[in-house]
Protein backbone atom coordinates (compact mmCIF):
# COMPACT_ATOMS: atom_id res chain seq x y z
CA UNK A 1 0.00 0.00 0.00
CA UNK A 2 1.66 3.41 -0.97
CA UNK A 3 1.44 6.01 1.98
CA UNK A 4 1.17 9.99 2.33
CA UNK A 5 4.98 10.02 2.89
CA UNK A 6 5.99 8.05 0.23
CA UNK A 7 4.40 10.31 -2.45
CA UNK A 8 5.95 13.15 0.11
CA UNK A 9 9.37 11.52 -0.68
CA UNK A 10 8.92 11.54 -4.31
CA UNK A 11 7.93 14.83 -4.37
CA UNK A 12 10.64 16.13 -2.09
CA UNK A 13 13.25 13.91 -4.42
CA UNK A 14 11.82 15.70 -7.50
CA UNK A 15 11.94 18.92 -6.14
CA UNK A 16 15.81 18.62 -5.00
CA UNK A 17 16.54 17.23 -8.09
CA UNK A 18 14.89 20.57 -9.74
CA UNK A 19 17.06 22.51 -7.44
CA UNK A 20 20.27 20.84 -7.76
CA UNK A 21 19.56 21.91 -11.98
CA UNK A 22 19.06 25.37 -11.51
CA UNK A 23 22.25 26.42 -9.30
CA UNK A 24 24.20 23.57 -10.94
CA UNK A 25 23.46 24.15 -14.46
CA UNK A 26 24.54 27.27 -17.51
CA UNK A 27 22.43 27.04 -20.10
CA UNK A 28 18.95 28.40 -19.69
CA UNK A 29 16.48 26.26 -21.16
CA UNK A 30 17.92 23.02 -19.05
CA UNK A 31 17.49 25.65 -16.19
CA UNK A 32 13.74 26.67 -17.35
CA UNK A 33 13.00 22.62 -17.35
CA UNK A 34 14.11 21.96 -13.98
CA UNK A 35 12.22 25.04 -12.64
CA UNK A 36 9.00 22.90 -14.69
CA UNK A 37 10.60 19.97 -12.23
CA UNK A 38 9.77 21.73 -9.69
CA UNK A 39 6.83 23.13 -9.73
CA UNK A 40 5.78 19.24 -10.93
CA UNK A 41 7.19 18.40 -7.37
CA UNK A 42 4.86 20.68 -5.73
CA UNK A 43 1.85 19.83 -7.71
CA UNK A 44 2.25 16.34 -6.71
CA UNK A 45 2.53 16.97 -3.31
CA UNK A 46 -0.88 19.20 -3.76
CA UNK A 47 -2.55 16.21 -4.84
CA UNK A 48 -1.01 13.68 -2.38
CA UNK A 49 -2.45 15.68 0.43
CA UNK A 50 -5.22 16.25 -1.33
CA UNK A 51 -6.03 12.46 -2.01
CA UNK A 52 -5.21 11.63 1.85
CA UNK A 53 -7.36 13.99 3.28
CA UNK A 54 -11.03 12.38 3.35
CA UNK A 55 -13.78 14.73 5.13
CA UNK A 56 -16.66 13.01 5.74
CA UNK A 57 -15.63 9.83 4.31
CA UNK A 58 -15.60 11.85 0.78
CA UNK A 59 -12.25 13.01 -0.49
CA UNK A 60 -11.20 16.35 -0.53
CA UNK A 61 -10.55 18.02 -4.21
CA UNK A 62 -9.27 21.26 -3.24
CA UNK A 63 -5.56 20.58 -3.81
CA UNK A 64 -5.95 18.76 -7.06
CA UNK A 65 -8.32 22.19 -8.02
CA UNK A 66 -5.05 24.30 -6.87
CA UNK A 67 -3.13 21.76 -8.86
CA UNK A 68 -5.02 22.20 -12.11
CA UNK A 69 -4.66 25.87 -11.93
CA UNK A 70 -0.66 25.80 -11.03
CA UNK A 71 -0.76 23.78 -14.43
CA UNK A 72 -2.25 26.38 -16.34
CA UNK A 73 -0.50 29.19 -15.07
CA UNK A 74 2.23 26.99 -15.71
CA UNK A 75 1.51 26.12 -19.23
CA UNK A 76 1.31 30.46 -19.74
CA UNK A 77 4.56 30.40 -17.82
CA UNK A 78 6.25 28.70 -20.38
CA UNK A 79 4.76 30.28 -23.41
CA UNK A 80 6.39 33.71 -22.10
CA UNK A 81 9.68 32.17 -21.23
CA UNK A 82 10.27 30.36 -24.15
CA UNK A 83 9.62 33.61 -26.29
CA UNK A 84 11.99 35.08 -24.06
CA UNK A 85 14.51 32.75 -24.69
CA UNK A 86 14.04 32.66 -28.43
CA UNK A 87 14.33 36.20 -28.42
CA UNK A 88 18.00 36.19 -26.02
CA UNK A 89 19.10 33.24 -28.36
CA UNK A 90 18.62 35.65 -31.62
CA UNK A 91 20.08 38.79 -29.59
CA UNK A 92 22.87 37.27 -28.50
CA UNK A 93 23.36 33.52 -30.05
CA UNK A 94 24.01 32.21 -26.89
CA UNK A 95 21.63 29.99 -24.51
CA UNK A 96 24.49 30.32 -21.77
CA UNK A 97 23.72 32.11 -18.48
CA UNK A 98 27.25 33.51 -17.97
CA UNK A 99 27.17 34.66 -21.46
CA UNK A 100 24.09 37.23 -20.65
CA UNK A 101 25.46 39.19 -17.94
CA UNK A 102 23.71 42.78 -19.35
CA UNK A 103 19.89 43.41 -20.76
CA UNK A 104 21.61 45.77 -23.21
CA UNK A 105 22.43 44.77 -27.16
């Protein structure tokens, strides 16, 4: 039977694993995915407490509603920061963080 904590330990392993990308990584879109990571990570443990907590012997949807919407934001998120990126890559030609050190051309 899988338990509360270990969907909690998933979810914490994702989320380090997101972290460990974004201060360990240079380029920008392998640091924009493991941002997605982690945001996944706390969406899943939304829905883990969310599945877990019964009221009334019914469960309780509010964190898989939260959930949804994180995903949509989410899915806005990424339309922005991918045009952003496109538009750094054709500025510059680089996708490299240390490369982009001004926001002049």
């Amino acid at each position: 039977m899988i338990t509360l904590n270990d969907y909690l330990l998933v979810s914490g392993l994702l989320f380090a694993i997101g972290f460990a990308g974004v201060l360990l990584r240079r380029n920008i879109i392998i640091i924009f995915m493991c941002l997605e990571l982690m945001l996944n990570a706390a969406n899943l443990s939304l829905v883990a407490f969310s599945r877990f907590q019964a009221v009334g012997g019914l469960p309780n949807y509010n964190g898989q509603m939260l959930a949804f919407f994180t995903i949509t934001v989410a899915a806005a998120e990424v339309a922005v920061g991918l045009a952003i990126i496109v538009a750094l890559y054709r500025a510059r030609q680089t996708t490299h963080v240390e490369d982009i050190n001004s926001m002049k051309f």
